[in-house]
N, C-alpha and C. Protein backbone atom coordinates (compact mmCIF):
# COMPACT_ATOMS: atom_id res chain seq x y z
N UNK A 1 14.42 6.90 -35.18
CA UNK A 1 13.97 5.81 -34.34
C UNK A 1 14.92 5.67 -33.15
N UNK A 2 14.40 5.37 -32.04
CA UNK A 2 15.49 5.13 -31.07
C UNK A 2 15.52 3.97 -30.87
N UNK A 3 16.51 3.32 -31.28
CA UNK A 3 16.77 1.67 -31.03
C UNK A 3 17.58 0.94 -29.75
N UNK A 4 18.40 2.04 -29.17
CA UNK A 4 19.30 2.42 -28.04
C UNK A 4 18.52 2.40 -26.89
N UNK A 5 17.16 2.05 -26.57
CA UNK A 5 16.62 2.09 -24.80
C UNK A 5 16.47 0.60 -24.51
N UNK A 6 17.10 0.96 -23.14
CA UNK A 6 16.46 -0.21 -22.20
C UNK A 6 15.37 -0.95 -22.56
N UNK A 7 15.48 -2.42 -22.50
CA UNK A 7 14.32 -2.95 -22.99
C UNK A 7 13.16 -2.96 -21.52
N UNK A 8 13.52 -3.06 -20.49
CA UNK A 8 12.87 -2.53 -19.34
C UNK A 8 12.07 -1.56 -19.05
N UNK A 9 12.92 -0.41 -19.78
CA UNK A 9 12.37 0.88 -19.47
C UNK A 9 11.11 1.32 -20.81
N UNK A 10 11.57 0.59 -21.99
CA UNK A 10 10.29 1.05 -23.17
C UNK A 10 9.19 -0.01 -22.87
N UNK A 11 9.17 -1.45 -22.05
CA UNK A 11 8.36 -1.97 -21.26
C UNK A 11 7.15 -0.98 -20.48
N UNK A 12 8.11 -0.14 -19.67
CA UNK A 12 7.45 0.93 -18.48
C UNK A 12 7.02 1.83 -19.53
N UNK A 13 7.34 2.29 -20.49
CA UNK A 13 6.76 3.40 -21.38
C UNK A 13 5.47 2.47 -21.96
N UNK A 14 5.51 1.64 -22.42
CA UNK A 14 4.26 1.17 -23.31
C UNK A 14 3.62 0.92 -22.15
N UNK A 15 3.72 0.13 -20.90
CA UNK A 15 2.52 -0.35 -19.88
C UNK A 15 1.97 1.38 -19.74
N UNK A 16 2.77 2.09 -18.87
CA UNK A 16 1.92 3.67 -18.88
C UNK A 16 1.02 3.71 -20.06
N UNK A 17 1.74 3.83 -20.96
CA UNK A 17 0.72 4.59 -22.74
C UNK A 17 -0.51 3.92 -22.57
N UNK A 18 -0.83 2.10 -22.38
CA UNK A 18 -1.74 1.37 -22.22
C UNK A 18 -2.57 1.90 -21.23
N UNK A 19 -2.17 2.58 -20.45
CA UNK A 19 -2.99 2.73 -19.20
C UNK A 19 -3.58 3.88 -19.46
N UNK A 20 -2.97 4.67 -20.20
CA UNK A 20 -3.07 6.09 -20.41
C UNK A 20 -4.25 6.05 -21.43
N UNK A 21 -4.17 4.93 -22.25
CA UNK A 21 -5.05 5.34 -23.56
C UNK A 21 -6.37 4.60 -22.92
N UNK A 22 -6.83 4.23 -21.69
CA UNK A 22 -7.93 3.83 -21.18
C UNK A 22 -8.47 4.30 -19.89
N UNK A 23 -7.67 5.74 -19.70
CA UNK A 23 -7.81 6.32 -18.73
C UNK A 23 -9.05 7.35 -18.70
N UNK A 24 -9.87 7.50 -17.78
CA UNK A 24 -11.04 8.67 -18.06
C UNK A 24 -10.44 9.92 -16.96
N UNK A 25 -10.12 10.90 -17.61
CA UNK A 25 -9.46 12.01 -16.57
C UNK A 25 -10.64 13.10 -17.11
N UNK A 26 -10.49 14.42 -15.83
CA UNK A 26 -10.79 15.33 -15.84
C UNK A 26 -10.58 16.05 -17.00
N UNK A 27 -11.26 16.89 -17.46
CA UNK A 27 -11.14 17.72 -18.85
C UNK A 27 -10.34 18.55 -18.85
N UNK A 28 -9.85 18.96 -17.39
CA UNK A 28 -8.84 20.03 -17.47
C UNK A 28 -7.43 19.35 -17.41
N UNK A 29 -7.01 17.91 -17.53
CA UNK A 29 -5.94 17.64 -17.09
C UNK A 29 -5.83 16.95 -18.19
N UNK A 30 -6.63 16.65 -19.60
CA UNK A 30 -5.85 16.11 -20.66
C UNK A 30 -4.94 17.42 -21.22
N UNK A 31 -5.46 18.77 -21.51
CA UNK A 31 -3.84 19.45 -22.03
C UNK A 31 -2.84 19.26 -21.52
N UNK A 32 -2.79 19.04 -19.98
CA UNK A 32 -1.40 19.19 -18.78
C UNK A 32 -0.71 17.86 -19.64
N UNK A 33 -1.86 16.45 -19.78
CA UNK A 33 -1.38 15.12 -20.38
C UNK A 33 -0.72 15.73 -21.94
N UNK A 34 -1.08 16.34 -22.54
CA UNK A 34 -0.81 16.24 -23.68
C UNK A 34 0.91 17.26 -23.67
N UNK A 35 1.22 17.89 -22.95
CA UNK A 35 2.00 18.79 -22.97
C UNK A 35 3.39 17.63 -22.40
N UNK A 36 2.94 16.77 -21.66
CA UNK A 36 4.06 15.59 -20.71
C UNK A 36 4.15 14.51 -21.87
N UNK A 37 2.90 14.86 -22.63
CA UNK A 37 3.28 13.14 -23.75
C UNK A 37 4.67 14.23 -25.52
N UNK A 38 4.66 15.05 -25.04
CA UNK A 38 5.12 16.26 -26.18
C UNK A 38 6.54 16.18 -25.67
N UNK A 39 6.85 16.21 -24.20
CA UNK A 39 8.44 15.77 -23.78
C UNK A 39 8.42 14.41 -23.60
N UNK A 40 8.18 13.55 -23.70
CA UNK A 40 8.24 11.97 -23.72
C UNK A 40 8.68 11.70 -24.80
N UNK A 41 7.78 12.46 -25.58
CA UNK A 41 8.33 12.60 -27.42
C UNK A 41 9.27 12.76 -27.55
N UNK A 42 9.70 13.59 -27.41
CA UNK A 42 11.12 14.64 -27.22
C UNK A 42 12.37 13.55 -26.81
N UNK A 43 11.85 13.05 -25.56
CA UNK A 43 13.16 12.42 -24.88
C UNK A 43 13.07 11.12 -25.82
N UNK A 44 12.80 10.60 -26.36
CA UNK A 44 12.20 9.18 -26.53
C UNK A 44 12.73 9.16 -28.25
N UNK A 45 12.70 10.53 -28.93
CA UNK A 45 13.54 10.98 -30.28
C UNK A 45 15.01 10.71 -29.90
N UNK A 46 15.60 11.58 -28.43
CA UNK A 46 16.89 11.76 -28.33
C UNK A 46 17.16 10.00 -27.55
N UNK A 47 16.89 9.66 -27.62
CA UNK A 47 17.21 8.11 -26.69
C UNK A 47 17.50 8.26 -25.12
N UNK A 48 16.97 9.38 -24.51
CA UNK A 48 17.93 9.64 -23.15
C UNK A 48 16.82 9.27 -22.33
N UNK A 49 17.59 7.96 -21.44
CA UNK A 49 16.93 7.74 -20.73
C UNK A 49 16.42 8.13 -19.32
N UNK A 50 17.41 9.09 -18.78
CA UNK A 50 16.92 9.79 -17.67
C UNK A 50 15.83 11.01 -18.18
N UNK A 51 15.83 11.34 -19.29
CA UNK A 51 14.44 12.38 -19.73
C UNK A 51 13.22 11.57 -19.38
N UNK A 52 13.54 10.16 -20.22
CA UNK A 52 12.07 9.48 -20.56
C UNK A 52 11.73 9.37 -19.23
N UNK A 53 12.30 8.56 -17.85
CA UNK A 53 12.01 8.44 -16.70
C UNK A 53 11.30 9.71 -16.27
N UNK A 54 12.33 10.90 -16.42
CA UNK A 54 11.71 12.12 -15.53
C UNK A 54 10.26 12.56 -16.43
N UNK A 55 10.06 12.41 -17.81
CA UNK A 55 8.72 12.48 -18.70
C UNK A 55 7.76 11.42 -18.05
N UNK A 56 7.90 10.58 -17.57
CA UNK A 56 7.21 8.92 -17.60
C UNK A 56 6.21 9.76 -16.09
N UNK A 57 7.14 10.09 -14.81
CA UNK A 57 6.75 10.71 -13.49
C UNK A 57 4.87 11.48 -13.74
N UNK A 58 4.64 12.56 -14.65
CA UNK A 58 3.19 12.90 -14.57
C UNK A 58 2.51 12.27 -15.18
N UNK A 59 2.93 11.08 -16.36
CA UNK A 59 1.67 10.87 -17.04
C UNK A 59 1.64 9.67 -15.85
N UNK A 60 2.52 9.07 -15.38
CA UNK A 60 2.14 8.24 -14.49
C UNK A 60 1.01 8.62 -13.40
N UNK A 61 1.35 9.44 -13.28
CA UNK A 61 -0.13 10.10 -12.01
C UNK A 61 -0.83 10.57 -12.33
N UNK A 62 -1.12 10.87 -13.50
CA UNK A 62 -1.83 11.39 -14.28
C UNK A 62 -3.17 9.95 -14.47
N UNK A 63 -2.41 8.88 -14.92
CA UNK A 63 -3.18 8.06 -15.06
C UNK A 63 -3.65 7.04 -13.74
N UNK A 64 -2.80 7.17 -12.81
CA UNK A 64 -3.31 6.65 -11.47
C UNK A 64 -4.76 7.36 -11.31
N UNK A 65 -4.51 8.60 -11.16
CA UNK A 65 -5.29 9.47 -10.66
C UNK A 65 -6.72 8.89 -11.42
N UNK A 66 -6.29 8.84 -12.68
CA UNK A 66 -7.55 8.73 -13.41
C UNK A 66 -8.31 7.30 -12.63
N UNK A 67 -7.22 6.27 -12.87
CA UNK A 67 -7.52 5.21 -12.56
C UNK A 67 -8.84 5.21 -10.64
N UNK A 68 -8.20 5.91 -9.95
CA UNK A 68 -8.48 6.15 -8.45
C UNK A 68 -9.92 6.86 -8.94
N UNK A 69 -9.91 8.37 -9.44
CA UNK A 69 -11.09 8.90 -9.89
C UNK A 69 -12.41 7.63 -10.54
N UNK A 70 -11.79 7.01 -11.27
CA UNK A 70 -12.93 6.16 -11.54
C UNK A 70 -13.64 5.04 -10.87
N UNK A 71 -12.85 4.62 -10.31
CA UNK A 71 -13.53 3.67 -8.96
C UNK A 71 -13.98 4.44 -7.96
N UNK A 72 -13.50 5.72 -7.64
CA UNK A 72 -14.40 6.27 -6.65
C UNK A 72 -15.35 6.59 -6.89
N UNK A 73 -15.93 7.09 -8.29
CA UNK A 73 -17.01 7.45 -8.85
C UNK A 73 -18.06 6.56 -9.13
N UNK A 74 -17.53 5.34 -9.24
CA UNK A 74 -19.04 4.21 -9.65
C UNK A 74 -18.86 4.42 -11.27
N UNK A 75 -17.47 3.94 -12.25
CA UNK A 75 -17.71 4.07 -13.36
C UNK A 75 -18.74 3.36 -13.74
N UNK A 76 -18.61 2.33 -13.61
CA UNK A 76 -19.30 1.14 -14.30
C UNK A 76 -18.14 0.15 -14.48
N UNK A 77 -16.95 0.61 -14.29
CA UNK A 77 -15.50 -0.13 -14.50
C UNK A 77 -15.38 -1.32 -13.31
N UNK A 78 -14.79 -2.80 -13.63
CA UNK A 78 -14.83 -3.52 -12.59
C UNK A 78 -13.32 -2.86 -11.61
N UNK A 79 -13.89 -3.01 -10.50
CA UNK A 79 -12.56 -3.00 -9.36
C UNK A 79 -11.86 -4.10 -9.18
N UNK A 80 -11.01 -3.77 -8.20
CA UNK A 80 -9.69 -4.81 -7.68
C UNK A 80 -10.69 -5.91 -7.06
N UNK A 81 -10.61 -6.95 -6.42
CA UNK A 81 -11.19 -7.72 -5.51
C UNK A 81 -11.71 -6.86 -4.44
N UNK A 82 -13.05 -7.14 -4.75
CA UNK A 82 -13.48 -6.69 -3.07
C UNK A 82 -14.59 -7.55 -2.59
N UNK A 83 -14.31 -7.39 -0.83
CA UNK A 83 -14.53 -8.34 -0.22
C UNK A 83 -16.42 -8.31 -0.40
N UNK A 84 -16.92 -9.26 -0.24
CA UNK A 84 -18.27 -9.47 -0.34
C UNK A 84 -18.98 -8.62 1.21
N UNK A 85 -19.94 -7.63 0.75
CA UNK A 85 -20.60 -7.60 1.87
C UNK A 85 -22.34 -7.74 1.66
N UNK A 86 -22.50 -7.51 3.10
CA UNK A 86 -24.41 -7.03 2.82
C UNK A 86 -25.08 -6.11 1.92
N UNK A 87 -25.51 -6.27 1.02
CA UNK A 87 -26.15 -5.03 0.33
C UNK A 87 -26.95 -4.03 0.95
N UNK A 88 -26.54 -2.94 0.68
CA UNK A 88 -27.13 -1.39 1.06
C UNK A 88 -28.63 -1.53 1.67
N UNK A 89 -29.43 -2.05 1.18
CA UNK A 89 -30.62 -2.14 0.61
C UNK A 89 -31.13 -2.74 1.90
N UNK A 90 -30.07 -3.78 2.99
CA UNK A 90 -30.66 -4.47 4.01
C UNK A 90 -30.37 -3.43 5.27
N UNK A 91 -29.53 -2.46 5.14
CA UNK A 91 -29.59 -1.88 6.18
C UNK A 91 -31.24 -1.55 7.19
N UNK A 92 -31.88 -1.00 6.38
CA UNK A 92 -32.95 -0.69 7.13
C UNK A 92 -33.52 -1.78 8.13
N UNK A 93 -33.64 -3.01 7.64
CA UNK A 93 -33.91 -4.28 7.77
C UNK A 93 -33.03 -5.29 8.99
N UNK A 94 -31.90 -4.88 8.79
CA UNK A 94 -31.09 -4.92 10.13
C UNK A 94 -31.27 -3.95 11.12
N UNK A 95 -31.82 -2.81 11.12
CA UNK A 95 -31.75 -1.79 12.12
C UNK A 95 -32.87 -2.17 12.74
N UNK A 96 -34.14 -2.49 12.02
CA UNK A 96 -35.45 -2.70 12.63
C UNK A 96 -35.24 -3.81 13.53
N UNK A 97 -34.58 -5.02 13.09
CA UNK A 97 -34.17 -6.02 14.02
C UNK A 97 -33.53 -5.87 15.04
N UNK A 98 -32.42 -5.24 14.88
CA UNK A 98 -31.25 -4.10 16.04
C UNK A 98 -32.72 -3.64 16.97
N UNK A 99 -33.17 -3.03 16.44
CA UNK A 99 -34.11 -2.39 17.38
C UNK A 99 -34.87 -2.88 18.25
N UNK A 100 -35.49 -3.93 17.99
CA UNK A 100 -36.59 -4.97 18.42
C UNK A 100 -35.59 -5.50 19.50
N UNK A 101 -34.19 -6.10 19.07
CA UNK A 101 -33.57 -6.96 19.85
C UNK A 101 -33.44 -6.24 21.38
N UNK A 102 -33.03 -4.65 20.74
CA UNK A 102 -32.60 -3.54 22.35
C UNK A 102 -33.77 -3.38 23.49
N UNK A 103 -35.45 -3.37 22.70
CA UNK A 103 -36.24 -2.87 23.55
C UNK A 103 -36.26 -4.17 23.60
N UNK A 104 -36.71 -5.64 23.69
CA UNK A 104 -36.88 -6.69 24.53
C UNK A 104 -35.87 -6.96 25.41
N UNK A 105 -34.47 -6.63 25.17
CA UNK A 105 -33.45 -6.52 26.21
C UNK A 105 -33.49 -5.94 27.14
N UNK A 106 -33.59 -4.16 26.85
CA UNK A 106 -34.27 -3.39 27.85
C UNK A 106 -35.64 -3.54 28.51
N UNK A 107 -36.42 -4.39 28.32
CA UNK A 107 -37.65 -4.29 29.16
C UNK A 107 -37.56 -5.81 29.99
N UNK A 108 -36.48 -6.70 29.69
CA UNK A 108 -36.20 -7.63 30.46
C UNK A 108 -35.20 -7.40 31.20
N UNK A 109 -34.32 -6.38 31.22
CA UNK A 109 -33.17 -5.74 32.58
C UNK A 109 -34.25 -4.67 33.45
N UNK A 110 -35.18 -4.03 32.88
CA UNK A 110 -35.94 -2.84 33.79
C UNK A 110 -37.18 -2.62 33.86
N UNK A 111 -37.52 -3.27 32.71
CA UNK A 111 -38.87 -3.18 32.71
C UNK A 111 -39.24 -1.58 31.62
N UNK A 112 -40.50 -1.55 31.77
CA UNK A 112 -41.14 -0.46 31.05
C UNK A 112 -40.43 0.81 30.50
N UNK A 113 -39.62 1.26 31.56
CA UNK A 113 -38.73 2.11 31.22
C UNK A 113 -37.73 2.24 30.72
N UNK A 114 -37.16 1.08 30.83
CA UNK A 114 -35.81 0.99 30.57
C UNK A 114 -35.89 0.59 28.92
N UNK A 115 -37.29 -0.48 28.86
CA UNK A 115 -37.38 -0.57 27.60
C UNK A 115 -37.84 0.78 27.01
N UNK A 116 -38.37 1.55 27.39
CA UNK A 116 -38.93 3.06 26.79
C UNK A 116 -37.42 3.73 26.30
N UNK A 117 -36.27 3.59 26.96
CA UNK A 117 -35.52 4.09 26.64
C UNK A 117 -34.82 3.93 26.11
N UNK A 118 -34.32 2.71 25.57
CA UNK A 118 -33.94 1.26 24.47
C UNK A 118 -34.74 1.47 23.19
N UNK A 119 -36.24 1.83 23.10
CA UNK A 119 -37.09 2.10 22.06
C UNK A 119 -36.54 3.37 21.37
N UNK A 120 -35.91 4.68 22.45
CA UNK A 120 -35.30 5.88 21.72
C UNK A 120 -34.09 5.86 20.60
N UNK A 121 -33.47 5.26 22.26
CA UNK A 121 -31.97 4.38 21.06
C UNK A 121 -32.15 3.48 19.68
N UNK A 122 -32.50 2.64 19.63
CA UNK A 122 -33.28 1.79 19.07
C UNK A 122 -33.42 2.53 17.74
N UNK A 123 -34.86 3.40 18.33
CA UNK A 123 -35.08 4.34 17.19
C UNK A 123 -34.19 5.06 16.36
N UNK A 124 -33.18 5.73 17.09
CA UNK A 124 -32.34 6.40 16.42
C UNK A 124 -31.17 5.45 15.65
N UNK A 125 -31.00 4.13 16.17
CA UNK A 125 -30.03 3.66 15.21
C UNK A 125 -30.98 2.78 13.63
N UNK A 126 -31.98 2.77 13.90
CA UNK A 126 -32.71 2.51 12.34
C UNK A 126 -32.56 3.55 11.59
N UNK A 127 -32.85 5.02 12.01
CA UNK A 127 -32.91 5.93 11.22
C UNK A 127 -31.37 6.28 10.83
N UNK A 128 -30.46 5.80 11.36
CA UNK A 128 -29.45 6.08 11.05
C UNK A 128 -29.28 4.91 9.76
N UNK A 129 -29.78 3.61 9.94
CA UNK A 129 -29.60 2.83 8.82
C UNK A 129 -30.33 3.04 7.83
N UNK A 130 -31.26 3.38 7.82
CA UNK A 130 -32.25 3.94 7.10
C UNK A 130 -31.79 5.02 6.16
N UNK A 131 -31.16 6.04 6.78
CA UNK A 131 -30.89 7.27 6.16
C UNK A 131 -29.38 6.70 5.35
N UNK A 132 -28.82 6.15 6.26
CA UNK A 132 -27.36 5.60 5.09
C UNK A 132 -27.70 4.66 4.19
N UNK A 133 -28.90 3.91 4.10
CA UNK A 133 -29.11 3.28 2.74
C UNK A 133 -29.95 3.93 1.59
N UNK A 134 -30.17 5.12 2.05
CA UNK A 134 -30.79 5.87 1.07
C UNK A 134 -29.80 7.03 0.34
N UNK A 135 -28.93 7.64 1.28
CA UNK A 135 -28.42 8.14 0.77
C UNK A 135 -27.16 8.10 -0.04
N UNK A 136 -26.43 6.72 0.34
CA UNK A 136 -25.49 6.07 -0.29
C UNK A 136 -25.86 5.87 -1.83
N UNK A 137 -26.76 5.59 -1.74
CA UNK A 137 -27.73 4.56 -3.16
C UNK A 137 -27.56 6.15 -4.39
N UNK A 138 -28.55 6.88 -3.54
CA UNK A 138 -29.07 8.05 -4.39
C UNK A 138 -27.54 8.37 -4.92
N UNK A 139 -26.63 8.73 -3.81
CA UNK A 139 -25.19 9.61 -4.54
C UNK A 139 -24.64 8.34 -5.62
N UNK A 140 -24.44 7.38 -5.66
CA UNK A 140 -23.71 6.37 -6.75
C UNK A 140 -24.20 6.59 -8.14
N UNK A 141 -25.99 6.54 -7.60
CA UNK A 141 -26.74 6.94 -9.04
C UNK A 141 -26.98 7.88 -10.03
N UNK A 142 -26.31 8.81 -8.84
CA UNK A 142 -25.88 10.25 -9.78
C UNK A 142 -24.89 10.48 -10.05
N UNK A 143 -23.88 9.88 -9.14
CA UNK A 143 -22.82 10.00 -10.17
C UNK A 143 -22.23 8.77 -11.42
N UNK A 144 -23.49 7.98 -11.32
CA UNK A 144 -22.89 7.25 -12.29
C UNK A 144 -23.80 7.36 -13.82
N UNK A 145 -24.80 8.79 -13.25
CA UNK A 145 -25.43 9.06 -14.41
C UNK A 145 -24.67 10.01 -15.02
N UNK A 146 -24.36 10.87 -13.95
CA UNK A 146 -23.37 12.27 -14.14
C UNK A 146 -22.14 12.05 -14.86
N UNK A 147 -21.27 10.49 -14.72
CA UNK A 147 -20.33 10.53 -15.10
C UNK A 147 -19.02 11.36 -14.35
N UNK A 148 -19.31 11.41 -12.74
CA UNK A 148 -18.82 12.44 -12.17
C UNK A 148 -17.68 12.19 -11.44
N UNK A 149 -16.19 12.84 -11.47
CA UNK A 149 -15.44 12.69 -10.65
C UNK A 149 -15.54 12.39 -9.13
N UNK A 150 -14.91 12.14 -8.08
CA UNK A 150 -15.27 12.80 -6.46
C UNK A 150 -14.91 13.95 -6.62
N UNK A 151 -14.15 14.88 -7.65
CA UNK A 151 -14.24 16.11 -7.38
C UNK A 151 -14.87 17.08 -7.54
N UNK A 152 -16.05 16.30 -8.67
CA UNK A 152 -17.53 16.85 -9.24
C UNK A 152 -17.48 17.63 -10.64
N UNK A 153 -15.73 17.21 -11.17
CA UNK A 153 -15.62 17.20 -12.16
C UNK A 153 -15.57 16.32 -13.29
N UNK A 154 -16.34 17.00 -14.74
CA UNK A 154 -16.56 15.68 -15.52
C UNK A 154 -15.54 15.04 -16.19
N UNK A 155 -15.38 13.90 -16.42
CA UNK A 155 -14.54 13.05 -16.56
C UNK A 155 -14.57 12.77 -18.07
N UNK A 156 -13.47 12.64 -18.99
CA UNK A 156 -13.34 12.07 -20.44
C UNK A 156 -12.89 11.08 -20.77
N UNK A 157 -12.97 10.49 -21.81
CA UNK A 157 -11.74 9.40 -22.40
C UNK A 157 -10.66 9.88 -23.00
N UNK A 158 -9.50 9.33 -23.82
CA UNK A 158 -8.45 9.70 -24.00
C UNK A 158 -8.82 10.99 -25.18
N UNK A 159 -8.22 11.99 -25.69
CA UNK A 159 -9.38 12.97 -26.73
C UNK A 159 -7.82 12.81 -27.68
N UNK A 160 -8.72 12.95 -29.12
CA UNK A 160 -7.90 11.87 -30.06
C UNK A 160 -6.43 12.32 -30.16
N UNK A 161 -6.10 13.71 -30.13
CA UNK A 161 -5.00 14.80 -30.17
C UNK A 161 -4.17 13.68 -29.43
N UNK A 162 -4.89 13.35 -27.47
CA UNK A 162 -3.70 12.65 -26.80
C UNK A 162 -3.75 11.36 -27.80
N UNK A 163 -4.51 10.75 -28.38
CA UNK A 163 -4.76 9.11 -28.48
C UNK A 163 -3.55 8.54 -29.68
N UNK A 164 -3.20 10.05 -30.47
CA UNK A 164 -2.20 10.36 -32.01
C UNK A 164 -0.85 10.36 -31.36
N UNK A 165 -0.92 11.14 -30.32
CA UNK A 165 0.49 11.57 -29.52
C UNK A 165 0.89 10.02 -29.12
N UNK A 166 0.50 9.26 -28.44
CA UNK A 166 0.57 7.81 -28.02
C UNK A 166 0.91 7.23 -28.82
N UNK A 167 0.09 6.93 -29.91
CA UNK A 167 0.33 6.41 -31.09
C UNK A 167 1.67 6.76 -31.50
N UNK A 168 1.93 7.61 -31.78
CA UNK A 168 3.42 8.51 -32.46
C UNK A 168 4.79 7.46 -31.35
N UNK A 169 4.45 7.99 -29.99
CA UNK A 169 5.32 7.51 -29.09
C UNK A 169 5.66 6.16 -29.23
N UNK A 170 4.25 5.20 -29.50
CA UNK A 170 4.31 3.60 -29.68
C UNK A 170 5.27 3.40 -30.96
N UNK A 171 5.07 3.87 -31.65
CA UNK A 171 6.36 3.41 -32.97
C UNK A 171 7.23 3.96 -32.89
N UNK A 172 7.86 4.86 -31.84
CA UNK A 172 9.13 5.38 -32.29
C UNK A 172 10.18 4.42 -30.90
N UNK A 173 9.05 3.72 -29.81
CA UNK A 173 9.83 3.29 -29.09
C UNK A 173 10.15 1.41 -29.90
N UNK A 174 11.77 1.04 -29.47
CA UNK A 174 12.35 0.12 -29.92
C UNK A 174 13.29 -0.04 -28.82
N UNK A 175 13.08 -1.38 -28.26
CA UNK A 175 13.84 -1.95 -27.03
C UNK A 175 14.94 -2.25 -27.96
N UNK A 176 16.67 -2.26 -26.92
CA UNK A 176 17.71 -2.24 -27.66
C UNK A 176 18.00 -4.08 -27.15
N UNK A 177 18.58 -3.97 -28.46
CA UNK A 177 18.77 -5.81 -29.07
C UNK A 177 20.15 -6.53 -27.72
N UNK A 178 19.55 -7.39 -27.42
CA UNK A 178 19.43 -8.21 -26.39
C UNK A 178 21.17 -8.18 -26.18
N UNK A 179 22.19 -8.57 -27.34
CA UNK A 179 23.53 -8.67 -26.77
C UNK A 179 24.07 -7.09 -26.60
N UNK A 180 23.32 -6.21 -26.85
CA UNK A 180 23.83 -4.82 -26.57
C UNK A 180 23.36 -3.82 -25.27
N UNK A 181 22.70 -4.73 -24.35
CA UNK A 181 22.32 -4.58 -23.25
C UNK A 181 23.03 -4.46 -21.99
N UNK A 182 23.42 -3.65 -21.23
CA UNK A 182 24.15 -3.86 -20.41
C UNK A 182 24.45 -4.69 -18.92
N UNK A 183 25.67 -5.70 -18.79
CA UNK A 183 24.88 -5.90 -17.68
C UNK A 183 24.72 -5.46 -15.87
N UNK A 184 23.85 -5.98 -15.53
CA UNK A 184 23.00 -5.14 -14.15
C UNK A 184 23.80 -5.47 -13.04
């Protein structure tokens, strides 16, 4: 047992593990995880705390990453605060209005033509709203059927091999007793 670590630092080891054991990563990057949680082990047997730090460095990004991968993807996972906007869905609906507003503008600065040419513009910025509320929509829905990275790789939960390794790590870490602490 290592009873000898920083109570700070087996803090930073269990918040990672927590994060780690709810992380959805790529399939190719739980062995890389499982090989970094095998020296964590390691350091975390010998009590040395500059190992555990330099062990702590990939699973930490390891699990960012995961963390980043899944909000970009449309898990189904809630995000950080985000700010309220218009739904997708009104774009079209604003453009048609956009549009209407340009050719009555243009045919009250020039008349016929000018509105004829306000109607082009016009035109082209609906279809531009148009086309970004369709195609926004469609990609979320596939990848949130797909389950799909942004890198278009599929994504897992923790696979039990890592979920044992964690486990193992969680009982062997023991923050060292409060008057044997050094001070900062």
């Amino acid at each position: 047992m290592s009873d000898d670590l920083p109570t700070d630092l087996v803090r930073e080891v269990r918040r990672t593990l927590a994060d780690l054991r709810v992380a959805h990563l790529a399939a190719t990057a739980w062995p890389v995880v499982a090989g970094d949680l095998g020296r964590l082990a390691s350091a975390v047997g010998r009590a040395d705390d500059e190992a555990i730090r330099k062990a702590l460095v990939p699973i930490t990004q390891a699990t960012f990453e995961g963390k980043v991968r899944g909000r970009l993807a449309g898990s189904n996972r809630a995000a950080a605060y985000v700010a309220a906007t218009k739904q997708t869905s009104a774009l079209p609906a604003v453009g048609a209005v956009s549009a209407a507003i340009l050719i009555g503008v243009g045919y009250l600065i020039g008349g016929m033509v000018v509105a004829g040419l306000t109607a082009v513009f016009a035109l082209f910025i609906f279809g531009v709203a148009y086309a970004g509320s369709h195609s926004n929509r469609a990609r979320v829905e596939r990848r949130q059927a797909q389950s799909l990275a942004p890198s278009k790789e599929r994504t897992e939960p923790v696979p039990s091999v890592v979920d044992e390794a964690i486990t193992r790590i969680e009982g062997r870490l023991r923050p060292r007793r409060k008057q044997d602490d050094p001070p900062a």
